[in-house]
N, C-alpha and C. Protein backbone atom coordinates (compact mmCIF):
# COMPACT_ATOMS: atom_id res chain seq x y z
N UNK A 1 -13.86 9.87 16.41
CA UNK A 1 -13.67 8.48 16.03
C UNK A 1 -13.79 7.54 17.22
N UNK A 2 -13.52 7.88 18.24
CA UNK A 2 -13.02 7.17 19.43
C UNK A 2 -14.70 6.92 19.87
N UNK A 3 -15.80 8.07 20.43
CA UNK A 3 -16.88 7.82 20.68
C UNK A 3 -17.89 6.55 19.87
N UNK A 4 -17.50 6.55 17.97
CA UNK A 4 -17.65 5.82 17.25
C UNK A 4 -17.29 4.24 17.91
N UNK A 5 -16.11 3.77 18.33
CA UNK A 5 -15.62 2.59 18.18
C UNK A 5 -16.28 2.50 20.07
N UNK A 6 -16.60 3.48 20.67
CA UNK A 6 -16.98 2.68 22.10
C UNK A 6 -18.38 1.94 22.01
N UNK A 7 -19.08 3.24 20.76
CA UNK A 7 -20.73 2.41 20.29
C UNK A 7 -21.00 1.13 19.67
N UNK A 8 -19.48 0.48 19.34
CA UNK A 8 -19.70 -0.49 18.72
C UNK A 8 -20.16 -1.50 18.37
N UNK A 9 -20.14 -1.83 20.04
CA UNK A 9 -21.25 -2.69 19.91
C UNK A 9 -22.37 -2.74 20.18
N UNK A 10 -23.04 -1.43 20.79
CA UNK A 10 -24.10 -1.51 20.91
C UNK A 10 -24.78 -1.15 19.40
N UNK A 11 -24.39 -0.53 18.24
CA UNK A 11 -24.74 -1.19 17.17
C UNK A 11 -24.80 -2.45 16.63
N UNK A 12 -24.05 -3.55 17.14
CA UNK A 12 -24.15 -4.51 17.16
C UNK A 12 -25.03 -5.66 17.13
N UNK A 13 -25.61 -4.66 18.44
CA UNK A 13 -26.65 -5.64 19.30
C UNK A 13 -28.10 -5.32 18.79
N UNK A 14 -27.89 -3.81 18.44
CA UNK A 14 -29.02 -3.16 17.45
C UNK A 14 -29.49 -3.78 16.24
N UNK A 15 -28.59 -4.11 15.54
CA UNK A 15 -28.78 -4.06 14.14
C UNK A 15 -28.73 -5.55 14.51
N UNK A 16 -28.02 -6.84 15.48
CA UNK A 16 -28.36 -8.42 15.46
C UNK A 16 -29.92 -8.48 15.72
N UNK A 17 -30.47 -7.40 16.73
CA UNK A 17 -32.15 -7.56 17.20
C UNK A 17 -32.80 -7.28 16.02
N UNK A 18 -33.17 -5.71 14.95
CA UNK A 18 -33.30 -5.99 14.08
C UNK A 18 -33.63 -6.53 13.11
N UNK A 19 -32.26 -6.99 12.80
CA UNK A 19 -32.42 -7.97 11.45
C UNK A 19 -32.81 -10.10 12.16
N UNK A 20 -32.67 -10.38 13.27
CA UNK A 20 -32.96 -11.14 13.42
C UNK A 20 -35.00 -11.09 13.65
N UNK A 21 -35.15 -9.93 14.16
CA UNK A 21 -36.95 -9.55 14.16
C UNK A 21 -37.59 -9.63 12.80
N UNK A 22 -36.61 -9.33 11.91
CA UNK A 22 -37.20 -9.30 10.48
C UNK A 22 -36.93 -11.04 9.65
N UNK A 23 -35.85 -11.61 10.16
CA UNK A 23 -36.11 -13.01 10.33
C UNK A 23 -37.19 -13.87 10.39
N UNK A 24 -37.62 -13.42 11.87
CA UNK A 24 -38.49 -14.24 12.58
C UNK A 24 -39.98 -13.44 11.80
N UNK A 25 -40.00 -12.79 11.32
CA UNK A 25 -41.22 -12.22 10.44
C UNK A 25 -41.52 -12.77 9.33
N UNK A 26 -40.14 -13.30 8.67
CA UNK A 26 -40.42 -14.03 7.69
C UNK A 26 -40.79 -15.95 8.11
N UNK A 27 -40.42 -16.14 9.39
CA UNK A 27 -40.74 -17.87 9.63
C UNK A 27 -41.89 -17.43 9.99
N UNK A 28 -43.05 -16.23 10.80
CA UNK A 28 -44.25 -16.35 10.96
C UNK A 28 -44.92 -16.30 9.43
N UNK A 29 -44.37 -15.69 8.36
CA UNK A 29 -45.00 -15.77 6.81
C UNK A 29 -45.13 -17.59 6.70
N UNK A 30 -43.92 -18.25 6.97
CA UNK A 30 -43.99 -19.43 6.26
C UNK A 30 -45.14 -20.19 7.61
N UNK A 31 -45.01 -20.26 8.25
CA UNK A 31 -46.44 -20.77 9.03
C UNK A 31 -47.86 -20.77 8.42
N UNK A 32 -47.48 -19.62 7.91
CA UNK A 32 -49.04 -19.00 6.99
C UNK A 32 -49.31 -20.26 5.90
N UNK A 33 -47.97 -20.60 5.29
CA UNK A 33 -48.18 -21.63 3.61
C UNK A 33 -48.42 -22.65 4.47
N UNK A 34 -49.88 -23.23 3.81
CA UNK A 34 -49.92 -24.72 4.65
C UNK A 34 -49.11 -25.93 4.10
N UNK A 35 -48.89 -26.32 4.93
CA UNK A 35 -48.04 -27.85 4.99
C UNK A 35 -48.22 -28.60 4.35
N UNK A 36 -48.30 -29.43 3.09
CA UNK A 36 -48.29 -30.58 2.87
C UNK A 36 -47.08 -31.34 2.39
N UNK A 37 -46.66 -31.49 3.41
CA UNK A 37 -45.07 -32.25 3.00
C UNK A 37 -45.55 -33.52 4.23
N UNK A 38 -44.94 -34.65 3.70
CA UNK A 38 -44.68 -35.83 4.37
C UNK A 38 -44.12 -35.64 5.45
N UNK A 39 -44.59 -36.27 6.73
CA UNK A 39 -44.03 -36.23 8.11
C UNK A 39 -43.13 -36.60 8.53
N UNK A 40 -42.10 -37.49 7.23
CA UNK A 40 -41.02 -38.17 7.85
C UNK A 40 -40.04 -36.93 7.26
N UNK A 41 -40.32 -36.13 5.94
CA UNK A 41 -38.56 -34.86 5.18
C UNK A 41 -39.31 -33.85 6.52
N UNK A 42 -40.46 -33.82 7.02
CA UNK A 42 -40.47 -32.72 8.11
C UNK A 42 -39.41 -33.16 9.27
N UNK A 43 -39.59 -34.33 9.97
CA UNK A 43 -38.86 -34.54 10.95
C UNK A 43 -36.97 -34.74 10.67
N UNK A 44 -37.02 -35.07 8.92
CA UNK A 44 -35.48 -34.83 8.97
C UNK A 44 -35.13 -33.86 9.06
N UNK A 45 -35.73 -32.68 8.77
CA UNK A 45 -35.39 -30.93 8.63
C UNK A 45 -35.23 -30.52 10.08
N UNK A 46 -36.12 -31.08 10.59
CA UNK A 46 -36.47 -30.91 11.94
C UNK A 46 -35.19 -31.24 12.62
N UNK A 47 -34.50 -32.29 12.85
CA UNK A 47 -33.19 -32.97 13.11
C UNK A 47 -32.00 -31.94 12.40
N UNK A 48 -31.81 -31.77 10.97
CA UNK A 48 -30.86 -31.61 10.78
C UNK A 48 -30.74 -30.05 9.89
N UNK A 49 -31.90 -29.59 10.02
CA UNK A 49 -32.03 -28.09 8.24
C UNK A 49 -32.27 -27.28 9.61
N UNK A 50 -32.24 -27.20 10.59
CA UNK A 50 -32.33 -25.89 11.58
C UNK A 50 -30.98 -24.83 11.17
N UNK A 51 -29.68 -26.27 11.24
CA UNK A 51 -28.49 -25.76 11.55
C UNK A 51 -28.38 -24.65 10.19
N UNK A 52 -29.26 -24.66 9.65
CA UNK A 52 -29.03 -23.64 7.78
C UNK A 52 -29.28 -22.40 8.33
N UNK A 53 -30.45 -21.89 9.93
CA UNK A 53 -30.76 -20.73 10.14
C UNK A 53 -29.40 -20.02 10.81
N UNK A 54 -28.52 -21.17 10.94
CA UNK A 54 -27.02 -20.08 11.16
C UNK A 54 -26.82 -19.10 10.35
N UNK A 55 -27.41 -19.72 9.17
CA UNK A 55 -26.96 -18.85 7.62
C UNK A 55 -27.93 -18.14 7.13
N UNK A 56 -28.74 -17.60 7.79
CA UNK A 56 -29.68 -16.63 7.96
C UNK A 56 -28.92 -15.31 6.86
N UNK A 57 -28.07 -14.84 7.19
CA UNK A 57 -27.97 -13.69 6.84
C UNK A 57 -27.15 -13.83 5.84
N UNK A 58 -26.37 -14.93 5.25
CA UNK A 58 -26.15 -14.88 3.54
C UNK A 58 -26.69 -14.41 3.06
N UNK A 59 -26.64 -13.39 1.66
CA UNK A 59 -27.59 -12.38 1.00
C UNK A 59 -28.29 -13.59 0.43
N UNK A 60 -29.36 -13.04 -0.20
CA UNK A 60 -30.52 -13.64 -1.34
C UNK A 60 -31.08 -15.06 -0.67
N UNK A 61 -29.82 -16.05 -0.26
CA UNK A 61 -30.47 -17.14 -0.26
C UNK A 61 -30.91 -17.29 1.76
N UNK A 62 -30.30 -16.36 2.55
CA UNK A 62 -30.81 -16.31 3.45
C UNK A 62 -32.06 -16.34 4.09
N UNK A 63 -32.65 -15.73 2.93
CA UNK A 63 -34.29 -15.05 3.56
C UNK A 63 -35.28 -16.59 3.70
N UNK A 64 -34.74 -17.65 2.65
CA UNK A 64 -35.21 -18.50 2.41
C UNK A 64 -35.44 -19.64 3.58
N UNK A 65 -34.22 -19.67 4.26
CA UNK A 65 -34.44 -20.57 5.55
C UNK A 65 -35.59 -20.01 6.55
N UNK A 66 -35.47 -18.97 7.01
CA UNK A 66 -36.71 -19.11 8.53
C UNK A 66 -37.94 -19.56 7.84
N UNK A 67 -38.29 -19.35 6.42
CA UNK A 67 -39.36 -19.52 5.63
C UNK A 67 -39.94 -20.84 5.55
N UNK A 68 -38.30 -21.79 5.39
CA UNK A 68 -38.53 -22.82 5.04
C UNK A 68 -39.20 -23.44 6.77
N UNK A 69 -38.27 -22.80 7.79
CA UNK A 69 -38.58 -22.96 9.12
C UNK A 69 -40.05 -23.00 9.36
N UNK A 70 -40.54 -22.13 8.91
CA UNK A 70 -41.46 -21.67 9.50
C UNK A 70 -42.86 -22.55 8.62
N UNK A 71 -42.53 -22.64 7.41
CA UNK A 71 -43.24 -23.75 6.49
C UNK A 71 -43.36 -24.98 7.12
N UNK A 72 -42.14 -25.78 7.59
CA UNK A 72 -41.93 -27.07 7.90
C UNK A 72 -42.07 -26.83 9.55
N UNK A 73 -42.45 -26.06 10.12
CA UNK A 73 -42.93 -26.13 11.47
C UNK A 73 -41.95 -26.08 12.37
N UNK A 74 -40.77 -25.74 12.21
CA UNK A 74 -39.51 -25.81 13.02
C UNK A 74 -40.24 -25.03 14.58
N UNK A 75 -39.45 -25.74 15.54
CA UNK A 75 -39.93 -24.99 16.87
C UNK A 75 -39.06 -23.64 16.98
N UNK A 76 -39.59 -22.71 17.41
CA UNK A 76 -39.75 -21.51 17.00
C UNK A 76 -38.62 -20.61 17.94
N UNK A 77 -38.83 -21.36 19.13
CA UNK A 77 -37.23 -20.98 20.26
C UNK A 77 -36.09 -21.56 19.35
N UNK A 78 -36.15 -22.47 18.67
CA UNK A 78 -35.07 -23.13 18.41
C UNK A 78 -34.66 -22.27 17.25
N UNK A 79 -35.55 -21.70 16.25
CA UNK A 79 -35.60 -21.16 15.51
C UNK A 79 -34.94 -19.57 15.51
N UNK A 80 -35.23 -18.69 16.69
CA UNK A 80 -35.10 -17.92 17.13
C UNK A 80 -33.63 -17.58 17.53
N UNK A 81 -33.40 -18.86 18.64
CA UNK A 81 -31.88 -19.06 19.21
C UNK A 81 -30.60 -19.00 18.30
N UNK A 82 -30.87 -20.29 16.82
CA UNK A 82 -30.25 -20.32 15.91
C UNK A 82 -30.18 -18.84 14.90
N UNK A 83 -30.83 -18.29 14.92
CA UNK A 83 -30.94 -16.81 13.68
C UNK A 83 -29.89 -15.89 14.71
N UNK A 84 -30.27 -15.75 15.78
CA UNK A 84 -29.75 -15.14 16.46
C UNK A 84 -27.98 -15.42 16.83
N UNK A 85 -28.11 -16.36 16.45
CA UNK A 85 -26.57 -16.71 16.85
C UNK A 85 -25.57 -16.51 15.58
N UNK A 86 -26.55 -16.69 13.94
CA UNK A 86 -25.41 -16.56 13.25
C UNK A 86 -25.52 -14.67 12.57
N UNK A 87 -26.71 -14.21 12.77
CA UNK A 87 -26.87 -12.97 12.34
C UNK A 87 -25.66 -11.99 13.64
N UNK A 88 -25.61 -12.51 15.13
CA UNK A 88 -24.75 -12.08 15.77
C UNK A 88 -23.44 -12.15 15.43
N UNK A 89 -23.15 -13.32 15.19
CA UNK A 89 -22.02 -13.62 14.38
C UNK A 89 -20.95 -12.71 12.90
N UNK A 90 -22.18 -12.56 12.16
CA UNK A 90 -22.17 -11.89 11.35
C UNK A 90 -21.75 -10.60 11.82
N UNK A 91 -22.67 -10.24 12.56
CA UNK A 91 -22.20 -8.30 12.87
C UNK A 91 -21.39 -8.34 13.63
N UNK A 92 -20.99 -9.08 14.72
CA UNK A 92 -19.43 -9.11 15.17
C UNK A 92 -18.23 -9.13 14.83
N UNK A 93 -18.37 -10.04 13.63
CA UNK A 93 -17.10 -9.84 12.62
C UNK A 93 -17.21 -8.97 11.79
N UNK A 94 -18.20 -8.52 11.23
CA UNK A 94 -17.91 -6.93 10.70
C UNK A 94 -17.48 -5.99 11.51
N UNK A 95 -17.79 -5.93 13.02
CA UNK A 95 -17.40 -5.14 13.74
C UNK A 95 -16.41 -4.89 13.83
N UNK A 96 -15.69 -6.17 14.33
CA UNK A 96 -14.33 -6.49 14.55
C UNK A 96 -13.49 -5.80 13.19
N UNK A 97 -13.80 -6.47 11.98
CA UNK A 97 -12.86 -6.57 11.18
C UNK A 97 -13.08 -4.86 10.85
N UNK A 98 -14.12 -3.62 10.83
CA UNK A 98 -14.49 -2.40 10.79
C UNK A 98 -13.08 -1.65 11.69
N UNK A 99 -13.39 -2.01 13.36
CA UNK A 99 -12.23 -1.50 14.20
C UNK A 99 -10.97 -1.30 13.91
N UNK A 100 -10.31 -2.74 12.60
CA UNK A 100 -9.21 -1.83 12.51
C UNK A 100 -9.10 -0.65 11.67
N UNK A 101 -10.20 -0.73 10.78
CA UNK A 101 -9.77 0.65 9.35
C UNK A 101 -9.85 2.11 10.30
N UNK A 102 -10.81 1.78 11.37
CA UNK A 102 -11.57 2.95 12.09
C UNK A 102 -10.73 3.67 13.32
């Protein structure tokens, strides 16, 4: 058990790279759908719908943001930085909250 809880986080870091790679696979899909949306709901998304790729990893409706990212042209570090921070998020507190049953 003990060897289990020292790997912890390097599952962590495994499964945040991962599932954030399979993210960013889906904002290079939405690049693919061409654009025709008005330049001004692009630049509000742009300003303010990044902060949704926190929520990347909500089931079902997750998959939908890098998509939308990647549709509406979101810059792609920014894009990247944000997935990464809430999919980390995510597996840290499973981690955490895992350690005590374990």
């Amino acid at each position: 058990m003990t060897e289990w809880k020292e790997r912890l986080w390097d599952i962590v870091l495994v499964a945040t790279a991962g599932n954030t790679l399979g993210a960013l696979v889906t904002y290079l899909v939405g690049l693919l759908i061409p654009n025709k949306v008005e330049q001004k709901k692009i630049e509000l998304f742009k300003k303010w719908g990044p902060v949704c790729l926190l929520f990347t990893w909500v089931p079902i409706i997750g998959d939908a943001f890098p998509l939308a990212a990647g549709w509406l042209r979101v810059n792609w570090i920014l894009t990247a930085v944000l997935i990464l921070i809430g999919k980390f998020a995510r597996y840290a507190a499973l981690a955490y909250g895992t350690s005590f049953f374990l």
